[in-house]
Protein backbone atom coordinates (compact mmCIF):
# COMPACT_ATOMS: atom_id res chain seq x y z
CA UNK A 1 -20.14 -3.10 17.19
CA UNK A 2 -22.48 -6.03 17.45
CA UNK A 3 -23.97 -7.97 19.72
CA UNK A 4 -24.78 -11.67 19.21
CA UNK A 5 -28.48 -12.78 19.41
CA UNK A 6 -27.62 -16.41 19.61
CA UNK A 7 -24.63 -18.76 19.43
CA UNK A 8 -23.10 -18.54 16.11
CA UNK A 9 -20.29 -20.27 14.90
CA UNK A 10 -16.87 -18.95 14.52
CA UNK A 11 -15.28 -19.84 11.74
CA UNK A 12 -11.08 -19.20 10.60
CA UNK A 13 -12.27 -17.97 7.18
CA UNK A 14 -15.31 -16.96 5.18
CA UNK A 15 -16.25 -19.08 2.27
CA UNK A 16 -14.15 -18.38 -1.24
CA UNK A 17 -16.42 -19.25 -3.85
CA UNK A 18 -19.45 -19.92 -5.32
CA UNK A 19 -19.27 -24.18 -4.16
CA UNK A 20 -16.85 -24.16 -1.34
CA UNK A 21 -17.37 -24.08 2.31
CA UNK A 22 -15.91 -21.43 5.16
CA UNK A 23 -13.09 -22.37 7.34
CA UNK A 24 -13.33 -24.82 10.14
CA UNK A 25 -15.43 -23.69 12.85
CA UNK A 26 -13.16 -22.89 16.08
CA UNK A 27 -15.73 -21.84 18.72
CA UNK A 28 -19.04 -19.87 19.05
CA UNK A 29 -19.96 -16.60 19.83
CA UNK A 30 -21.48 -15.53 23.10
CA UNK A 31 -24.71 -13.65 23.17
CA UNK A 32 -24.48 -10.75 25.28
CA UNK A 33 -20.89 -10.70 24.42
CA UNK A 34 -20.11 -7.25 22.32
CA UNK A 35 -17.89 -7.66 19.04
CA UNK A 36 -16.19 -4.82 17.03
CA UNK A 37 -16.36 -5.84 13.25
CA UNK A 38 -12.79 -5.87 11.52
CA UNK A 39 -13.58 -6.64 8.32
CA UNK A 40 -16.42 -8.03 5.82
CA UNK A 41 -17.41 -9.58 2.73
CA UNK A 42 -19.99 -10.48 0.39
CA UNK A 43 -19.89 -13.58 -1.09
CA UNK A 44 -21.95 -14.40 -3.84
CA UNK A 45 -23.98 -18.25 -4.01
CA UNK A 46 -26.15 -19.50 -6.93
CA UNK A 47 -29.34 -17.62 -5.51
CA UNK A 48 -28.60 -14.40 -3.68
CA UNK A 49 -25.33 -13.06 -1.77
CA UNK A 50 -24.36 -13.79 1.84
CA UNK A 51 -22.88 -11.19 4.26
CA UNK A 52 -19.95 -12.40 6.29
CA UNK A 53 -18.00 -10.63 9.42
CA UNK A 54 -14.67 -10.95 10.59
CA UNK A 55 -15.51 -9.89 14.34
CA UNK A 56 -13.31 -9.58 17.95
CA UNK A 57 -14.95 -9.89 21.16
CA UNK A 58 -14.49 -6.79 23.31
CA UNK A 59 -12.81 -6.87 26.87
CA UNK A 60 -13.75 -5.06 29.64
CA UNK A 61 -11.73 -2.26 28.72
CA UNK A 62 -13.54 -1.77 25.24
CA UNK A 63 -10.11 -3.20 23.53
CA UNK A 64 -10.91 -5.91 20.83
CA UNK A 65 -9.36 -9.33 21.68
CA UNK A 66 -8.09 -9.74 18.03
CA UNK A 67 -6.63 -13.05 19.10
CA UNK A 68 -10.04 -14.12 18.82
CA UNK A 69 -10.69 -12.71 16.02
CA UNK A 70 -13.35 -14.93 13.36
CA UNK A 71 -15.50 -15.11 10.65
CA UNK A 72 -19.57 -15.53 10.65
CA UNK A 73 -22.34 -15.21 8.92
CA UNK A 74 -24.23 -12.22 9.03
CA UNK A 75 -27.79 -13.55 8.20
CA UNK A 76 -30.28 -15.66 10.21
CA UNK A 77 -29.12 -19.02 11.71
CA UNK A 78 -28.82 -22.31 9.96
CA UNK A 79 -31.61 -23.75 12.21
CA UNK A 80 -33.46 -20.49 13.43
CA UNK A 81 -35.10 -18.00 11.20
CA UNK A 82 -33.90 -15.18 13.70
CA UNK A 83 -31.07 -13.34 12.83
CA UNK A 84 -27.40 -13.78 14.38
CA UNK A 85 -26.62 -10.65 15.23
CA UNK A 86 -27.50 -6.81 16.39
CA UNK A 87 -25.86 -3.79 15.49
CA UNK A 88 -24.93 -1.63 18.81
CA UNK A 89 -24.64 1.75 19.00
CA UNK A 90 -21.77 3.24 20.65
């Protein structure tokens, strides 16, 4: 699982190639909020490659929401030089 350090955006896809873009952003993680990782990939850009997660937000009953289910980058923020995310132990 992870926990978000920050609002990240959500996004329906990751991107697909080297000069394309990810998938429209549909909302933003919560931080605080736990999320159970379905699913990753590394994408490669002209200068090094980018981690992306496909993530769920967990419910009270430690059940991922996979209706919620989105993609986001792994690394720091666009705007911060903090990271997005935590790993949590479970």
């Amino acid at each position: 699982m992870v926990v978000p350090l920050q609002p990240a955006p959500l996004r329906k896809s990751p991107p697909t190639g080297v000069f394309t873009q990810p998938g429209d952003q549909f909302s933003n993680t919560v931080p605080g909020t736990s999320y159970v990782i379905t699913d990753q990939v590394y994408k490669q850009n002209l200068f090094h490659t980018d981690k992306w997660i496909q993530i769920a937000p967990v419910d009270a009953k430690g059940k991922p929401d996979l209706s919620r289910k989105g993609w986001s980058y792994w690394g720091n923020s666009e705007t911060l030089t903090s990271p997005n995310f935590e790993a949590k132990m479970q």
